[in-house]
N, C-alpha and C. Protein backbone atom coordinates (compact mmCIF):
# COMPACT_ATOMS: atom_id res chain seq x y z
N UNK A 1 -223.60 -19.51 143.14
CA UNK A 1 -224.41 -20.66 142.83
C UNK A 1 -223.49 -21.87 142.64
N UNK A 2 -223.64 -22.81 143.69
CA UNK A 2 -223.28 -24.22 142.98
C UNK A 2 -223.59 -24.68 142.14
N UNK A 3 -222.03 -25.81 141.42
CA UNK A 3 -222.69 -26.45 140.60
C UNK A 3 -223.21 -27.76 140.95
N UNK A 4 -223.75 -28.37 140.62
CA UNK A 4 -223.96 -30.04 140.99
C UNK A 4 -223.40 -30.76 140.32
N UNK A 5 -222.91 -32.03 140.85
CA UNK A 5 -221.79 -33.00 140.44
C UNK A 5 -221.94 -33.49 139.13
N UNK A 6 -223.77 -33.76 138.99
CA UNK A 6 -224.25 -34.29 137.38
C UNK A 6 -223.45 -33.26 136.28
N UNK A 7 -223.94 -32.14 137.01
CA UNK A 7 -223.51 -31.39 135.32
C UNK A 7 -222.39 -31.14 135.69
N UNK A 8 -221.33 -31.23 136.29
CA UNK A 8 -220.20 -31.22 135.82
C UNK A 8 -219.52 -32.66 135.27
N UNK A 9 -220.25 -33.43 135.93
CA UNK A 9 -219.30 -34.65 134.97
C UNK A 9 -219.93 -34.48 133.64
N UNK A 10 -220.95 -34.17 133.37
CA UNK A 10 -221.11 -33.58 131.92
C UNK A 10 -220.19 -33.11 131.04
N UNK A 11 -219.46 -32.62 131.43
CA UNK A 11 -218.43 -31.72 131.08
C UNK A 11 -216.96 -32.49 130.96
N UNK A 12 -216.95 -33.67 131.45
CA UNK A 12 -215.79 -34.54 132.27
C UNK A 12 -215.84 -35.91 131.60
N UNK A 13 -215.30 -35.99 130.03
CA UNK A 13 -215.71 -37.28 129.68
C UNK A 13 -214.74 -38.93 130.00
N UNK A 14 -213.39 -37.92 130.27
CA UNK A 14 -212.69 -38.96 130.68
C UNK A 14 -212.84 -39.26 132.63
N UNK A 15 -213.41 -38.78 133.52
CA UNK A 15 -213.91 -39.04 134.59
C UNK A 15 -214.60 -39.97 134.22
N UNK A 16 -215.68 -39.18 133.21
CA UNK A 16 -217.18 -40.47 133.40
C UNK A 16 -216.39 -42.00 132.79
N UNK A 17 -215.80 -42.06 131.55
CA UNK A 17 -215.08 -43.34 131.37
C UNK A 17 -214.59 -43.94 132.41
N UNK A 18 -213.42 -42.98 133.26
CA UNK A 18 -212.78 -44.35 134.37
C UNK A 18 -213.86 -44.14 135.19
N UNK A 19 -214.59 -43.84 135.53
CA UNK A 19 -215.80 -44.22 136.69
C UNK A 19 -216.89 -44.86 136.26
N UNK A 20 -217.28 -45.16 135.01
CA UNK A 20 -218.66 -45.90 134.63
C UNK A 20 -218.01 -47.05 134.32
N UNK A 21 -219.77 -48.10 134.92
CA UNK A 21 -219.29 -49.44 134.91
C UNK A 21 -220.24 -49.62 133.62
N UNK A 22 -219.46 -51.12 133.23
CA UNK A 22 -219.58 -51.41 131.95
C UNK A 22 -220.83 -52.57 132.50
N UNK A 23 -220.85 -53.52 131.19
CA UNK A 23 -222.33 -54.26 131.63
C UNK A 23 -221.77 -55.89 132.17
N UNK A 24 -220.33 -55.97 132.44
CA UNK A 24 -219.80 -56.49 133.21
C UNK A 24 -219.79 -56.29 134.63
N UNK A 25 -219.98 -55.08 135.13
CA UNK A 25 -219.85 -53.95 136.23
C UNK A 25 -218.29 -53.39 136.45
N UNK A 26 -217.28 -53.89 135.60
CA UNK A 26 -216.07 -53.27 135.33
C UNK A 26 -215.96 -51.69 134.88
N UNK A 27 -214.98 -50.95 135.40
CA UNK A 27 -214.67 -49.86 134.97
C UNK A 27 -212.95 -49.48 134.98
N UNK A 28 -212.71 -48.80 134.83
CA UNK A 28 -210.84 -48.40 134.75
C UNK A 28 -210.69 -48.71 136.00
N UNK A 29 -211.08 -47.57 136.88
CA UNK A 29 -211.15 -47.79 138.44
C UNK A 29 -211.00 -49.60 139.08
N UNK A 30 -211.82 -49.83 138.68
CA UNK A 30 -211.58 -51.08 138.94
C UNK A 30 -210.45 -52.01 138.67
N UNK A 31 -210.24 -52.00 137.28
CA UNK A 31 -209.12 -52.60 137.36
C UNK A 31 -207.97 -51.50 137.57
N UNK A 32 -207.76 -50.36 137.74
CA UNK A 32 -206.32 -49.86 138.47
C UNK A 32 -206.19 -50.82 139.94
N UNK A 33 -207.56 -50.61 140.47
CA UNK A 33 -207.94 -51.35 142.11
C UNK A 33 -206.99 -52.50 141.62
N UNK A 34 -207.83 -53.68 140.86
CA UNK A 34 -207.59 -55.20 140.82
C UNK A 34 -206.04 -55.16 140.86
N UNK A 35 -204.98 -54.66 139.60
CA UNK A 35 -204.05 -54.49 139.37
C UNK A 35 -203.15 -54.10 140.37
N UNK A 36 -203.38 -52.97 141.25
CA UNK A 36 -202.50 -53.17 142.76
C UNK A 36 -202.76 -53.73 143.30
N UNK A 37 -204.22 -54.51 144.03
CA UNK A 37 -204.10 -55.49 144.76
C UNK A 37 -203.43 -56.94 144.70
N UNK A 38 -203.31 -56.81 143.36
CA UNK A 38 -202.53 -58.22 142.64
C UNK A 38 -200.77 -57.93 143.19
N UNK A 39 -200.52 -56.87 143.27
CA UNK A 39 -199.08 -56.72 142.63
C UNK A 39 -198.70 -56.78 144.49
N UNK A 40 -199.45 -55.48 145.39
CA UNK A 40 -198.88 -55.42 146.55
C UNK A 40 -198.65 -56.66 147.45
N UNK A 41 -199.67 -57.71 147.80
CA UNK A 41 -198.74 -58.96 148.10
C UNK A 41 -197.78 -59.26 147.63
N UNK A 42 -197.67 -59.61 146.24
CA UNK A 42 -196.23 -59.90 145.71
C UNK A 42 -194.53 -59.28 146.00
N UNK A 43 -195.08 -58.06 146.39
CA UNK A 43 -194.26 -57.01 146.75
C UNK A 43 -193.50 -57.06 148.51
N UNK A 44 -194.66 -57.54 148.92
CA UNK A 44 -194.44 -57.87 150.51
C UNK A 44 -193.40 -58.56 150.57
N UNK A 45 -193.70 -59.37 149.81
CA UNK A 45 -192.31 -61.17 149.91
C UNK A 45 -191.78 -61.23 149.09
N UNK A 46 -191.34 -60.10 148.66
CA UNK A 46 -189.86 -59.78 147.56
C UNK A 46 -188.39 -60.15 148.46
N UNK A 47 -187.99 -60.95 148.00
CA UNK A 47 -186.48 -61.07 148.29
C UNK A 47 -185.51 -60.40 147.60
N UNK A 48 -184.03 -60.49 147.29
CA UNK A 48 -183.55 -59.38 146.72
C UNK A 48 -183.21 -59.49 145.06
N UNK A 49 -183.86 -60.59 144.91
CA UNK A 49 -183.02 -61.43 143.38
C UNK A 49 -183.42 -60.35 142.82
N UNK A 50 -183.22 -60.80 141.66
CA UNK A 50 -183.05 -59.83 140.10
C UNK A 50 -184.70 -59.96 138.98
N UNK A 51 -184.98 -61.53 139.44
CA UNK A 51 -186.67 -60.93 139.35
C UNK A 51 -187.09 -60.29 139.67
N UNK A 52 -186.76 -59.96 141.15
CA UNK A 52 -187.95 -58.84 141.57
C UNK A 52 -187.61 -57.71 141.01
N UNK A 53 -186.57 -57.73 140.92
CA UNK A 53 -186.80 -55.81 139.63
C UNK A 53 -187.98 -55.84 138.86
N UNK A 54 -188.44 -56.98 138.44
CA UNK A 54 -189.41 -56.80 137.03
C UNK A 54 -190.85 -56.78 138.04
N UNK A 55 -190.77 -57.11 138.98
CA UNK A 55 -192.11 -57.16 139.89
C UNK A 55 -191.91 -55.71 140.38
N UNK A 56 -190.98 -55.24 140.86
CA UNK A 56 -191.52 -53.60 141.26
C UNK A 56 -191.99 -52.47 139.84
N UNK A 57 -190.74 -52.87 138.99
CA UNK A 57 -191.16 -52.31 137.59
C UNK A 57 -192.52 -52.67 137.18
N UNK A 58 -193.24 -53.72 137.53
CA UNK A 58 -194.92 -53.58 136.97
C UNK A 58 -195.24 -53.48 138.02
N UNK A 59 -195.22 -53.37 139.24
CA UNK A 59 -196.00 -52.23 140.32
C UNK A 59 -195.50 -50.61 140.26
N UNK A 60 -194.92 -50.37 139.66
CA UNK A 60 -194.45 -49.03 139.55
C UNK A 60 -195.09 -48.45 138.23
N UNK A 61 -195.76 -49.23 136.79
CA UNK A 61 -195.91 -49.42 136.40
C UNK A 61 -197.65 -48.91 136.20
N UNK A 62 -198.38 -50.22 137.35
CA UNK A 62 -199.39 -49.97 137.62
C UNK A 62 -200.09 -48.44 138.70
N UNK A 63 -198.95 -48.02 139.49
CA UNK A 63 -198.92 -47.09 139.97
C UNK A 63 -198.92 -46.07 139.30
N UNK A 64 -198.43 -45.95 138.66
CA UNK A 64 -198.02 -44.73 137.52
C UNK A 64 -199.49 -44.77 136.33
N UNK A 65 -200.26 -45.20 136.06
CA UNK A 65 -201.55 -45.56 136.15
C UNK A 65 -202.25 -45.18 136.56
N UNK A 66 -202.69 -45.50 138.04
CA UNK A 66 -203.21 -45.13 138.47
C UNK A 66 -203.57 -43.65 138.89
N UNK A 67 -201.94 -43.23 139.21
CA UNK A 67 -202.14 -42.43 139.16
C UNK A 67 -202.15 -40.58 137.95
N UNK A 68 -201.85 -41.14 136.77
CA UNK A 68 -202.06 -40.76 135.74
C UNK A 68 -203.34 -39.83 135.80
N UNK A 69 -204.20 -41.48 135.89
CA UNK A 69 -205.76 -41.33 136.11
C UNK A 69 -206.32 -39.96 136.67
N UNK A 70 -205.83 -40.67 137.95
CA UNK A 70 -206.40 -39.54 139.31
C UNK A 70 -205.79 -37.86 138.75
N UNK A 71 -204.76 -37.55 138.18
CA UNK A 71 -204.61 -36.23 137.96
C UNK A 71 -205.05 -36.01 136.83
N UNK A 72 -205.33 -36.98 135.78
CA UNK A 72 -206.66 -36.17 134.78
C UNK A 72 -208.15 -36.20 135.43
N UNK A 73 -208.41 -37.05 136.49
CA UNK A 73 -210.30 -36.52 136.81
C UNK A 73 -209.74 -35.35 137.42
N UNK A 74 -208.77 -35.18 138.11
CA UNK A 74 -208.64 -33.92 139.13
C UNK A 74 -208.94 -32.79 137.88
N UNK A 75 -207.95 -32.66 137.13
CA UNK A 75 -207.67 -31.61 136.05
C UNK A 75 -208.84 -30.81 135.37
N UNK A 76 -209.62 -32.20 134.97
CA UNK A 76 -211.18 -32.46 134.54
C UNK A 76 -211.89 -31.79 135.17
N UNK A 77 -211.91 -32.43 136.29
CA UNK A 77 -213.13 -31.62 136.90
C UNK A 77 -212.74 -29.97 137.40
N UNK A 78 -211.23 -29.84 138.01
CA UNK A 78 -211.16 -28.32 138.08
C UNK A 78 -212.00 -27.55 136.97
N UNK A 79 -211.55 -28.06 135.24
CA UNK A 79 -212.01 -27.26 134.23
C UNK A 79 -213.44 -27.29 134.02
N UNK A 80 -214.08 -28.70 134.61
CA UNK A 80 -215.55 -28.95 134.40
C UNK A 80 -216.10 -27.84 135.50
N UNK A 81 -215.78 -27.57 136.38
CA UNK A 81 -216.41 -27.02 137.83
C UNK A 81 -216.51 -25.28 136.98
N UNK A 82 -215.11 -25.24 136.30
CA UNK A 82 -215.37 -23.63 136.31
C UNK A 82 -216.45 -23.40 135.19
């Protein structure tokens, strides 16, 4: 028997947080999104100075974030599913 997606995010409270939008229509998701899209232009037209260390360090930053995220819904939901 399957389960269905409802009742397992039941089970999945930090999924439902970064995936529910607020009454802004903001959610985590979203701004992980906003936050690399901000950073990867910047990144494009990096020259070699010594600022840009601090511009990859907060895209590396925001990456590390993001993907944080993504391996706790994964984790989540493995344990929600069983």
């Amino acid at each position: 028997m399957s389960t269905s997606l409802i009742e397992t995010l039941k089970h999945c409270p930090q999924t439902l947080e970064y995936l529910t939008l607020d009454k802004d229509g903001d959610c985590v998701l979203q701004w992980d999104i906003e936050g690399l899209q901000q950073l990867l232009p910047v990144l494009v037209t990096l020259s070699d100075g010594k600022d840009d260390i601090k511009k990859w360090n907060s895209f590396a930053v925001a990456v590390s974030w993001v993907l944080t995220h993504l391996i706790e819904i994964r984790d989540e939901l493995k344990g929600g599913a069983a």
